[in-house]
N, C-alpha and C. Protein backbone atom coordinates (compact mmCIF):
# COMPACT_ATOMS: atom_id res chain seq x y z
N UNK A 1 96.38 81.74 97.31
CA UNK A 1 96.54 82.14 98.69
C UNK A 1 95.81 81.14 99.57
N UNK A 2 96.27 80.72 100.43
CA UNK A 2 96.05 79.66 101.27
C UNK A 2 95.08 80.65 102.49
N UNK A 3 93.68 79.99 103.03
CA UNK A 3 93.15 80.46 104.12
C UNK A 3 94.05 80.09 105.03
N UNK A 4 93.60 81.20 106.18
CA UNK A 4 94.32 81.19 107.40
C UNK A 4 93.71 79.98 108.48
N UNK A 5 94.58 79.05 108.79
CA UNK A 5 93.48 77.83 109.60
C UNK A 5 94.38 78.00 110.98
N UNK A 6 93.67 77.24 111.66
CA UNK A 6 94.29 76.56 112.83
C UNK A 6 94.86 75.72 112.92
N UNK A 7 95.66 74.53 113.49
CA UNK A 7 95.85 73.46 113.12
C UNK A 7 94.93 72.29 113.31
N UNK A 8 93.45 72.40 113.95
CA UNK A 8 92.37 71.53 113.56
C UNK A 8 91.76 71.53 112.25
N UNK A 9 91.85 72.80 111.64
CA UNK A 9 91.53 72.65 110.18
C UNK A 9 90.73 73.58 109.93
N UNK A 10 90.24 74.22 111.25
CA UNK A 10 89.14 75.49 111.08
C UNK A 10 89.59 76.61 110.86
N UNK A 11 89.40 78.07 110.16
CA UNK A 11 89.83 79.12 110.32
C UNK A 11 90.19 79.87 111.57
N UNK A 12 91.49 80.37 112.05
CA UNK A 12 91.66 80.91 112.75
C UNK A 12 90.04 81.83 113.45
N UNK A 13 90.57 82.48 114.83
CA UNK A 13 89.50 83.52 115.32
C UNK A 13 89.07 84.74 114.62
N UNK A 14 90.50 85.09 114.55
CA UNK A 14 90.69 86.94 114.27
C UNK A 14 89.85 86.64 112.98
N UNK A 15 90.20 85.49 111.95
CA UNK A 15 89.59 85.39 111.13
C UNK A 15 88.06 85.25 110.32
N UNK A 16 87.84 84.11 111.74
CA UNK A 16 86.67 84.04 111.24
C UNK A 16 85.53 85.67 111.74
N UNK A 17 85.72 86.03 112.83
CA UNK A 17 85.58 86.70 113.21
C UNK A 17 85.29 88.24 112.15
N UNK A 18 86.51 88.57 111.34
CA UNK A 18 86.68 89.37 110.38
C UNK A 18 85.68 88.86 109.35
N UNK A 19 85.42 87.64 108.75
CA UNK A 19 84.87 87.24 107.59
C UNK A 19 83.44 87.63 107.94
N UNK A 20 82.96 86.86 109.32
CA UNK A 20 81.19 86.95 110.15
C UNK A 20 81.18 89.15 109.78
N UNK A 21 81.99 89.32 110.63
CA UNK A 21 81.64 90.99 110.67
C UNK A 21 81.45 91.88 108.77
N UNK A 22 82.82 91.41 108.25
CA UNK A 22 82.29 91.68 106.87
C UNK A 22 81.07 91.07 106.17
N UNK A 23 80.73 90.16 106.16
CA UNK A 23 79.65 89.67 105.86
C UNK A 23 78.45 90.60 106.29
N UNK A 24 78.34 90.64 107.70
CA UNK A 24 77.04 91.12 107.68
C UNK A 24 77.02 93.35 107.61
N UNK A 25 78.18 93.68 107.07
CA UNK A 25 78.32 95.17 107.27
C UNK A 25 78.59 95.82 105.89
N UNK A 26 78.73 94.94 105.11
CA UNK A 26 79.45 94.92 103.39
C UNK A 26 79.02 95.59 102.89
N UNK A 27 77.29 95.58 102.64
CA UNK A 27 76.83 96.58 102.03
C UNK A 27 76.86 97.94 102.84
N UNK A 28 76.41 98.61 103.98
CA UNK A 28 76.60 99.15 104.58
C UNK A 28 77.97 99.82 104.57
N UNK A 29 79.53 99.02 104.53
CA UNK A 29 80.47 99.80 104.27
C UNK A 29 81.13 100.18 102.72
N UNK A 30 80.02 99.91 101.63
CA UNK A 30 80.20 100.33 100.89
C UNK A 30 79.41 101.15 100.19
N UNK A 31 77.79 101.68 100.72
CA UNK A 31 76.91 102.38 100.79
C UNK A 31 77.99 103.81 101.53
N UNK A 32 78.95 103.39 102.63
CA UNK A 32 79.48 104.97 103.36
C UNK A 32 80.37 104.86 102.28
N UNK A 33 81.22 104.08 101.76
CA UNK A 33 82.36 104.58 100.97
C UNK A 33 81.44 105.24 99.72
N UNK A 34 81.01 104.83 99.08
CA UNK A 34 79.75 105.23 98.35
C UNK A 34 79.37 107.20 98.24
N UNK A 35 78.67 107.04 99.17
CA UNK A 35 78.45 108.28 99.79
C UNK A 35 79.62 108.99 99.89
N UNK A 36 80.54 109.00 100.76
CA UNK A 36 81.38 109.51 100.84
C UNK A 36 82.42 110.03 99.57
N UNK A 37 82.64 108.94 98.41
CA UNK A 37 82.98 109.00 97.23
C UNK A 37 82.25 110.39 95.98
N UNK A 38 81.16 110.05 96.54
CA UNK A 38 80.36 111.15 95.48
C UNK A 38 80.52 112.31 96.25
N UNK A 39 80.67 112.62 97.72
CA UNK A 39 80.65 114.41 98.32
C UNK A 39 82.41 114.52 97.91
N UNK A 40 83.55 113.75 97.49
CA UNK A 40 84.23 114.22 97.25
C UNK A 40 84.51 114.66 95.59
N UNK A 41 83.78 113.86 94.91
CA UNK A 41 83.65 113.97 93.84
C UNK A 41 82.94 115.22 93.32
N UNK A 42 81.95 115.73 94.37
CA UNK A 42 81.07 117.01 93.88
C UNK A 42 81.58 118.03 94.28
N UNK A 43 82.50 117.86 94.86
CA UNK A 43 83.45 119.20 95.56
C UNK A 43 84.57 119.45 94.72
N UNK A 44 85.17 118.43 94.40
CA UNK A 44 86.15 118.58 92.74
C UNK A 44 85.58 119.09 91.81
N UNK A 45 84.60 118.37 91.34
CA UNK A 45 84.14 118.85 90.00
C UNK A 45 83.23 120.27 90.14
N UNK A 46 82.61 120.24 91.67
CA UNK A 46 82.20 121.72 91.60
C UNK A 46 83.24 123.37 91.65
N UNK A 47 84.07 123.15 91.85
CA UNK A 47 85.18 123.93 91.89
C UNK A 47 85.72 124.35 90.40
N UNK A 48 85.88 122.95 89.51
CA UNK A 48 86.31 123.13 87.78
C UNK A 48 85.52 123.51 87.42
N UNK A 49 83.86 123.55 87.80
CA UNK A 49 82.90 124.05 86.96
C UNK A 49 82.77 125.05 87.04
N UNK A 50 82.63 125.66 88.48
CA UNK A 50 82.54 127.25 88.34
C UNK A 50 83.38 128.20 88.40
N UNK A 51 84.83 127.72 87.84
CA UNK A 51 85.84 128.37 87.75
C UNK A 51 86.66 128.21 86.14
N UNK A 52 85.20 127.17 85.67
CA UNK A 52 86.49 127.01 84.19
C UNK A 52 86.68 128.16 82.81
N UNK A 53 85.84 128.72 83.13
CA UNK A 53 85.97 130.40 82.50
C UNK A 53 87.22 130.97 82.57
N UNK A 54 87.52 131.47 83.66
CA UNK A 54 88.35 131.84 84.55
C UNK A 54 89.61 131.17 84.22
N UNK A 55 89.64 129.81 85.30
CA UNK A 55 90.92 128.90 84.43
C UNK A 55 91.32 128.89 82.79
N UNK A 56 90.07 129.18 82.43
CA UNK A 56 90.29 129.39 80.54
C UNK A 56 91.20 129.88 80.15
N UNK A 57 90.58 131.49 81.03
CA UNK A 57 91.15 132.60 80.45
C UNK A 57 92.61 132.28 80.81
N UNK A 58 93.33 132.18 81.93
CA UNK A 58 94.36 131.72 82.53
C UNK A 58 95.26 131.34 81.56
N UNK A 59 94.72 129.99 80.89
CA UNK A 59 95.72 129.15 79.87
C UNK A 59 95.92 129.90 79.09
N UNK A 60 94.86 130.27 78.48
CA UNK A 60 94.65 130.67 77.31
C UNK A 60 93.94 129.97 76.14
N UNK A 61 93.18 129.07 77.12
CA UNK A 61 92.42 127.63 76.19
C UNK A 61 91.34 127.67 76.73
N UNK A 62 90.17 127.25 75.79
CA UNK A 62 88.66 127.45 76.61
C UNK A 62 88.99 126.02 77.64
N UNK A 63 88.09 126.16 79.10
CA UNK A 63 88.28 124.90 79.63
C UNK A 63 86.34 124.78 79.63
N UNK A 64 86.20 123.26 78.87
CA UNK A 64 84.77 123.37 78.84
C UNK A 64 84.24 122.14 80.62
N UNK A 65 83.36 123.14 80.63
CA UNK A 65 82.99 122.67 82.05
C UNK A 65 82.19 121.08 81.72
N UNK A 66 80.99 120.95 80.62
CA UNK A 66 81.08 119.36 80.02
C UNK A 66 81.53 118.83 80.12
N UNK A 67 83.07 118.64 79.92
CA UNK A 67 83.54 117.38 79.70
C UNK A 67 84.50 117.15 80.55
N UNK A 68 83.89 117.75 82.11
CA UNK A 68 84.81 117.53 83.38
C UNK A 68 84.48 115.82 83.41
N UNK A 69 85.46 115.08 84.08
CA UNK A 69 84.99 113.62 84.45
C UNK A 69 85.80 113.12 85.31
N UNK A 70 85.57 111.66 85.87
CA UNK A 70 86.19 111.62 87.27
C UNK A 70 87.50 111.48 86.99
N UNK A 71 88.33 111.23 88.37
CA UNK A 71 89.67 111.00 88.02
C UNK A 71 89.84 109.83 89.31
N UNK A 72 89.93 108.85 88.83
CA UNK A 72 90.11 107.73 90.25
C UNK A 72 91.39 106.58 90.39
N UNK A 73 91.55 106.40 91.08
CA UNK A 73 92.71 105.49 91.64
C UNK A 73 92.32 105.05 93.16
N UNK A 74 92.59 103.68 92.78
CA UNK A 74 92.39 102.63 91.96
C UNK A 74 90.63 102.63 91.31
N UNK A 75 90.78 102.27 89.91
CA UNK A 75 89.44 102.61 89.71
C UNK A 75 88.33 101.63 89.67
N UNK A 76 88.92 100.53 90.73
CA UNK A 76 88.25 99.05 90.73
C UNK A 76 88.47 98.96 93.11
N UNK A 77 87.55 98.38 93.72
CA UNK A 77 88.11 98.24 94.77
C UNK A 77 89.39 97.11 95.12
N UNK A 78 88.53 96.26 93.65
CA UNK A 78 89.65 94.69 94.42
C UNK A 78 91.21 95.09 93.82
N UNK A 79 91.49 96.74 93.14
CA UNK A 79 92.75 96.33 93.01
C UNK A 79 93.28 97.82 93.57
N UNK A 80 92.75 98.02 94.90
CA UNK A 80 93.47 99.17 95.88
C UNK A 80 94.78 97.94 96.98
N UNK A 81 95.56 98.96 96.74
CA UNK A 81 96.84 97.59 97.38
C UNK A 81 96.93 98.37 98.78
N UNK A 82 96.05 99.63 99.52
CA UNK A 82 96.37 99.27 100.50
C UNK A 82 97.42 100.81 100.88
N UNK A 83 97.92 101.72 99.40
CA UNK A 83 98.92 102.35 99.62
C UNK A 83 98.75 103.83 99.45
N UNK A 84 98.11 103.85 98.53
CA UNK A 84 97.33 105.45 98.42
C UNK A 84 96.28 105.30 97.41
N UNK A 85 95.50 106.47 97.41
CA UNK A 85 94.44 106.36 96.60
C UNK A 85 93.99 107.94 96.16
N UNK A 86 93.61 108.18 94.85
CA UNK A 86 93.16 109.70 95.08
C UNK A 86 91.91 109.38 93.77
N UNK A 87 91.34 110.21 93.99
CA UNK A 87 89.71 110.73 93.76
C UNK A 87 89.45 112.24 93.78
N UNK A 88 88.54 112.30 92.45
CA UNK A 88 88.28 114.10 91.67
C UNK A 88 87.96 114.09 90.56
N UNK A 89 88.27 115.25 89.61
CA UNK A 89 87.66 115.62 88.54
C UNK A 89 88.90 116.24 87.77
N UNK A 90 88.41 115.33 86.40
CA UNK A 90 89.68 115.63 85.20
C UNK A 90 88.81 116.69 84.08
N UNK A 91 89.98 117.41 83.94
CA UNK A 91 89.42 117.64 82.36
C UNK A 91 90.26 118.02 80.86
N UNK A 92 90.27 116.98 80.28
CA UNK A 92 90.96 117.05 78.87
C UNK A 92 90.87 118.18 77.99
N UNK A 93 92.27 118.86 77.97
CA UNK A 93 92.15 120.04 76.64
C UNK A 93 92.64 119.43 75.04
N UNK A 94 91.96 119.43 74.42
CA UNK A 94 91.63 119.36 73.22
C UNK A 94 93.21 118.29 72.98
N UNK A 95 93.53 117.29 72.98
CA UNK A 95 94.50 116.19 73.27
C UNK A 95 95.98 116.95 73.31
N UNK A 96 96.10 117.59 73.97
CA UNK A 96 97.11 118.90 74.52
C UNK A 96 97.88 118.79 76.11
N UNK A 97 96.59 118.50 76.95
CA UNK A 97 96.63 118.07 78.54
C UNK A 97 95.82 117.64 79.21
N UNK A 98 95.70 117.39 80.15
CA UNK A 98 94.42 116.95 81.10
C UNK A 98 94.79 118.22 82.30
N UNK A 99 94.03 118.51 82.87
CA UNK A 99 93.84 119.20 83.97
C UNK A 99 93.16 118.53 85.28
N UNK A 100 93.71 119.02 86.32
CA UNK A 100 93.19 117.40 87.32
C UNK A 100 92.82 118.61 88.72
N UNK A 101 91.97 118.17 89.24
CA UNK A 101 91.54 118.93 90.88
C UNK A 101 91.22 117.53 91.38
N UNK A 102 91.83 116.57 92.53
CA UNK A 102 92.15 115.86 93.09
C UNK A 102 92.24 115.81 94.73
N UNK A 103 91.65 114.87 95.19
CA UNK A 103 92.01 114.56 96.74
C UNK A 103 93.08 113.17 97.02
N UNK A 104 94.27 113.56 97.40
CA UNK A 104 95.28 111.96 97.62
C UNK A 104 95.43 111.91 98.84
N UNK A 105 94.85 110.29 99.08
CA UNK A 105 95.46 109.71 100.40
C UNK A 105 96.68 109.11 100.32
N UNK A 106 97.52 108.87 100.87
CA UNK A 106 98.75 107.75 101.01
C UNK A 106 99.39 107.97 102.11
N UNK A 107 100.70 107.09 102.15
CA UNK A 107 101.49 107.13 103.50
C UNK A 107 102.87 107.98 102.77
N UNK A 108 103.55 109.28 103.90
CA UNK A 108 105.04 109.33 103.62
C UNK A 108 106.19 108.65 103.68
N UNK A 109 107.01 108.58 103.22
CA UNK A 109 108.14 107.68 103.95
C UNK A 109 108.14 106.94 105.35
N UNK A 110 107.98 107.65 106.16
CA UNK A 110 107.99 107.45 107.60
C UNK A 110 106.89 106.77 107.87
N UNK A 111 105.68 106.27 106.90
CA UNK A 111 104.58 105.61 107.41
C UNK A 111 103.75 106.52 107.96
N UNK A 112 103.90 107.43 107.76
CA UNK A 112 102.56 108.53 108.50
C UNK A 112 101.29 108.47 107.50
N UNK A 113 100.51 108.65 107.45
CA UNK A 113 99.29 108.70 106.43
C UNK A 113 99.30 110.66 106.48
N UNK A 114 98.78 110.73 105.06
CA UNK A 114 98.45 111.56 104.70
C UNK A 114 97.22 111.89 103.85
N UNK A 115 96.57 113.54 103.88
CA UNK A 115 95.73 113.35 102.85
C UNK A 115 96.15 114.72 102.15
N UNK A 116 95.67 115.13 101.19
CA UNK A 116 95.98 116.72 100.43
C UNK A 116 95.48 117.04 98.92
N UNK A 117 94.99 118.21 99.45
CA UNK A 117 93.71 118.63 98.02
C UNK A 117 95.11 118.68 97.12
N UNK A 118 95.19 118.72 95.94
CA UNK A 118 95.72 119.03 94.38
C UNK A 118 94.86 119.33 93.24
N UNK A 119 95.99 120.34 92.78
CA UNK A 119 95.79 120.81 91.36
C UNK A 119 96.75 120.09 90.69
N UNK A 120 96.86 119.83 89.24
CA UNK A 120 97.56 119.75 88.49
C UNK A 120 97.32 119.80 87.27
N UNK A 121 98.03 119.41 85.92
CA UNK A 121 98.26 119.34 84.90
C UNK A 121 99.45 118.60 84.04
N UNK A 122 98.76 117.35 82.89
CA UNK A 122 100.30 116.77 82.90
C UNK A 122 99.85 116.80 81.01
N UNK A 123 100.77 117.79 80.60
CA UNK A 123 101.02 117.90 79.27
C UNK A 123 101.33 116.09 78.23
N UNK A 124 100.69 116.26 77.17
CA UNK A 124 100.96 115.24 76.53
C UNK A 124 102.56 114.66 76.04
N UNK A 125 102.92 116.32 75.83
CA UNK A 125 104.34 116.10 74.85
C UNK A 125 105.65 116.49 75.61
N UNK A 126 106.20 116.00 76.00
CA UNK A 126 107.29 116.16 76.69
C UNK A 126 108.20 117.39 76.97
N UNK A 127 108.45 117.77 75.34
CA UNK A 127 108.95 119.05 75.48
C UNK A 127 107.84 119.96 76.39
N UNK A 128 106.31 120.24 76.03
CA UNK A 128 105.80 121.01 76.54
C UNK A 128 105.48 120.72 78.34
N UNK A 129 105.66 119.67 78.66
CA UNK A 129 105.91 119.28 80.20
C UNK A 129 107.18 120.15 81.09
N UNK A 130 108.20 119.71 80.02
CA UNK A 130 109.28 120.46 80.60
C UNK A 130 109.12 122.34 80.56
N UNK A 131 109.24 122.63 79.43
CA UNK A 131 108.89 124.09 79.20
C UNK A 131 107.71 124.08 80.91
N UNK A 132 106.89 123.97 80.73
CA UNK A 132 105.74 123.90 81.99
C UNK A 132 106.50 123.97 83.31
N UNK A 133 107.35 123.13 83.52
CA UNK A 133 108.15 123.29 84.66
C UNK A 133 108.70 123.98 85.31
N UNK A 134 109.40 124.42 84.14
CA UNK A 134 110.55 125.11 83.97
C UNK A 134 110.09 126.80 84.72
N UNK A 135 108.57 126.75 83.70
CA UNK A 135 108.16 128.25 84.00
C UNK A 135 107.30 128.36 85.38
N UNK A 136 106.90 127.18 85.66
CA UNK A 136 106.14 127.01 87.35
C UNK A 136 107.27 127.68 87.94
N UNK A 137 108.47 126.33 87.87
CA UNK A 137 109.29 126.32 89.04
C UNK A 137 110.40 128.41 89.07
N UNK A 138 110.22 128.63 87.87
CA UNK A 138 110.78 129.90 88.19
C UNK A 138 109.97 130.90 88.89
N UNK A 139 108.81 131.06 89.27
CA UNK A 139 107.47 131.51 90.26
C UNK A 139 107.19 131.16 91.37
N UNK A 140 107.19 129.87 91.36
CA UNK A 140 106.79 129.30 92.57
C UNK A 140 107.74 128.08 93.11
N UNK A 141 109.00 127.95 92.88
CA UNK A 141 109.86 126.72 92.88
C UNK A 141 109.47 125.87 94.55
N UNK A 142 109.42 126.27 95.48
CA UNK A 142 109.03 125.45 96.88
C UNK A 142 108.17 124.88 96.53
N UNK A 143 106.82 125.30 95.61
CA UNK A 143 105.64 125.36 95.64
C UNK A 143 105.26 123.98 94.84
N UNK A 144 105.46 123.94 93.54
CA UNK A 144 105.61 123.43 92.68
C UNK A 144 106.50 121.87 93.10
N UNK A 145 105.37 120.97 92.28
CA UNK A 145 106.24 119.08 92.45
C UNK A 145 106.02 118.72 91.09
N UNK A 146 106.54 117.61 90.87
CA UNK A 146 106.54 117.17 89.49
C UNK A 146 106.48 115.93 90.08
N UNK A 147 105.56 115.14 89.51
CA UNK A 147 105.38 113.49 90.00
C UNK A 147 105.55 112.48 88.48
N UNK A 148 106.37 112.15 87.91
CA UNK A 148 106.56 111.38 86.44
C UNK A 148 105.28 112.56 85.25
N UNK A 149 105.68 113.42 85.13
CA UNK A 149 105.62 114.29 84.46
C UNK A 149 104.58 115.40 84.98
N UNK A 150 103.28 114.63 86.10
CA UNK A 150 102.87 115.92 86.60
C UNK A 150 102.86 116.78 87.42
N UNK A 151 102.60 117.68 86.52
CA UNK A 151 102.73 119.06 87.22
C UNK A 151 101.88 119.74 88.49
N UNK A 152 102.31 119.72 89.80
CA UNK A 152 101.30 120.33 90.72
C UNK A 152 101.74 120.86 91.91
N UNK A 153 100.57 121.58 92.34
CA UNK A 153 100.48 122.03 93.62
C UNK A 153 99.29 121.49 94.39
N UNK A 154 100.40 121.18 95.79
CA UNK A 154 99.49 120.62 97.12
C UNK A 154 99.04 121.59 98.40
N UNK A 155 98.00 121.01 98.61
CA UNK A 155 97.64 121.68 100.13
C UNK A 155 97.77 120.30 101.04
N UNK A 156 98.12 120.11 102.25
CA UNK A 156 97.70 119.24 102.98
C UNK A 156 96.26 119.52 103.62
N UNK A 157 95.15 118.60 104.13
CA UNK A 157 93.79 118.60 104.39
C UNK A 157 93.99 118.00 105.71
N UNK A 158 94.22 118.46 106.81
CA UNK A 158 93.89 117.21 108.32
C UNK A 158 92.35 117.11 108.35
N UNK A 159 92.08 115.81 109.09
CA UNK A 159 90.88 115.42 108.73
C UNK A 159 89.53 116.39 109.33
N UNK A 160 89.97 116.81 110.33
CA UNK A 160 89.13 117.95 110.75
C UNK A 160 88.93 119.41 109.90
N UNK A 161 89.70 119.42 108.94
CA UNK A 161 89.23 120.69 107.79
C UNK A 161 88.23 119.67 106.93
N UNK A 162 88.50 118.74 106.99
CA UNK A 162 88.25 117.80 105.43
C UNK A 162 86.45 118.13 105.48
N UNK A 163 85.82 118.76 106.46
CA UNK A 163 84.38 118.90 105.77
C UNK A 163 84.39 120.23 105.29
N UNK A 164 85.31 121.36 105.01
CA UNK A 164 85.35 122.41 104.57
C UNK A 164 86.46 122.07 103.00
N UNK A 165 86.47 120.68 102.24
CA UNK A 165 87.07 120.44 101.41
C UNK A 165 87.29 121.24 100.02
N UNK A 166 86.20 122.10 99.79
CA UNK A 166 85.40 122.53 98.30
C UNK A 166 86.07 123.95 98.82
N UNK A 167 86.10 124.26 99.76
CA UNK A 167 86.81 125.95 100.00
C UNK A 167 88.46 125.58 100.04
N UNK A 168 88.88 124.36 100.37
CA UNK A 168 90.18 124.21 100.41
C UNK A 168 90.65 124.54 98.86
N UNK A 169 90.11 123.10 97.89
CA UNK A 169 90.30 123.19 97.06
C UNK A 169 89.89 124.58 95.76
N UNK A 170 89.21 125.23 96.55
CA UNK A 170 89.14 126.60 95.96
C UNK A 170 90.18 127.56 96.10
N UNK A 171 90.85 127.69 97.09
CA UNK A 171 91.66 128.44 97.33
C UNK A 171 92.80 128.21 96.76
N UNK A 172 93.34 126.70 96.69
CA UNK A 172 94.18 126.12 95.33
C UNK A 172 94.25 126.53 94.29
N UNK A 173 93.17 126.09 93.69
CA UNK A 173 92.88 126.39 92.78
C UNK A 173 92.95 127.99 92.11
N UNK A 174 93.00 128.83 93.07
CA UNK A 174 92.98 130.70 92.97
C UNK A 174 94.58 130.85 92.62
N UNK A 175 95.54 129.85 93.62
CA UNK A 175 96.73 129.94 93.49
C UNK A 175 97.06 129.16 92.25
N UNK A 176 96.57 128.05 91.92
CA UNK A 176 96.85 127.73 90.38
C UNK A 176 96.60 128.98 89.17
N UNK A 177 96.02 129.09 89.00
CA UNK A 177 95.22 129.93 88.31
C UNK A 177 96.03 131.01 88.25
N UNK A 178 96.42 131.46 89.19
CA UNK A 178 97.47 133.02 89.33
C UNK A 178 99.02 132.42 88.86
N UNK A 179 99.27 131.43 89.37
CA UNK A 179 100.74 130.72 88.71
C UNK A 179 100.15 130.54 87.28
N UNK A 180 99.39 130.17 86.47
CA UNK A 180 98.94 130.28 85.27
C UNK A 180 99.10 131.70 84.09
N UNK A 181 98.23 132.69 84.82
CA UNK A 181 98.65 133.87 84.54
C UNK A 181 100.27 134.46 84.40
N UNK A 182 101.29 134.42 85.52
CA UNK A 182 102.59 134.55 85.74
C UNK A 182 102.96 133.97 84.72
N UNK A 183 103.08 132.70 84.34
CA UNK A 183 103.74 131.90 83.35
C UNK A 183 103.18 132.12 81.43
N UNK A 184 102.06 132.99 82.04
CA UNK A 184 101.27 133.68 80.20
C UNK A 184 100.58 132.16 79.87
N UNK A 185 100.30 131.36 79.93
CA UNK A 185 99.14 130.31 80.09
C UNK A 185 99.65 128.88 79.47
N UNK A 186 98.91 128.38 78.78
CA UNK A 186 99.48 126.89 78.41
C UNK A 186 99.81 127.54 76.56
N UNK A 187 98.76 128.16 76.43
CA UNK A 187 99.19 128.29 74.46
C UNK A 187 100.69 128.81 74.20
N UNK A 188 101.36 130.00 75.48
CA UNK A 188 102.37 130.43 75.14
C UNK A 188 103.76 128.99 75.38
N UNK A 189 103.03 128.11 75.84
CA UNK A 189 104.28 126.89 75.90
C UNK A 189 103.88 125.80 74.96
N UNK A 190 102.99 126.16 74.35
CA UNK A 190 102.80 124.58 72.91
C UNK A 190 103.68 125.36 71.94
N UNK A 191 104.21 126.80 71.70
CA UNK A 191 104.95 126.80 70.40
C UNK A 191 106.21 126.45 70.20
């Protein structure tokens, strides 16, 4: 990639301008992303933790609150392109599924930006993805998306709820949990 010059040979304004300001704010804007990264992270994973009993019982699979861990995209900065990004807390059932409580940013079609708490779950084995679907979408069919095999439900977050995030995603999560129950849990779709 070629720098942006002028035709004397110096970097454009906007540019240099951009490079001077990053330079001296870098750490600083990655100390807030920082920060900001971990209160969303503790609001995910605090939600799986004190609900994974509960969600257990739901499946019908213990969900162990241990071996919650993050869930990130992009999980490097230098390779965010700019298009969406989501951040939260995973947790693996016994190599069966992952279970995901998630915050996604991105743009819609139309270029609007968006943000929105999620639940999901994306089965290992195909057949049991589909079966999964199948039994969401007969409960909750509006409700219910399927994104290349996972399974979920969204809330949208405008940014002015977004410091009440951990009650959003709780309340999700109540509605996961009850679509869980309806459908008799994950063990009645592995047979």
């Amino acid at each position: 990639m070629k720098p942006r010059v002028e035709s004397n040979g110096r970097p454009s304004d906007a540019r240099h301008q951009f490079m001077e300001t990053g330079a001296s704010t870098y750490l600083e804007a990655l100390a807030a992303v920082g920060k900001f990264q971990r209160e969303v992270w503790e609001a995910c994973s605090s939600v799986f933790k004190e609900r994974a009993k509960e969600l257990g019982d739901a499946l019908g699979q213990p969900v162990d609150a241990g071996e919650i861990s993050i869930h990130q995209w992009p999980g490097q900065l230098l390779k965010f392109d700019g298009f969406y990004a989501i951040l939260g807390a995973k947790v693996q059932l016994r190599q069966v599924a992952t279970l995901y409580c998630y915050v996604w940013w991105g743009y819609e079609d139309s270029a609007e930006a968006f943000v929105r708490a999620v639940v999901a779950v994306y089965a290992e084995a195909a057949e049991v993805r589909k079966k999964l679907l199948s039994s969401f979408r007969a409960e909750a069919k509006s409700r219910i998306k399927d994104d290349s095999g996972e399974i979920y439900l969204q809330e949208p977050i405008p940014p002015d709820e977004f410091p009440n995030l951990q009650q959003k995603l709780n309340d999700l999560l109540t509605e996961w949990i009850g679509l869980w129950k309806k459908i008799g849990g994950l063990k009645l779709h592995l047979k």
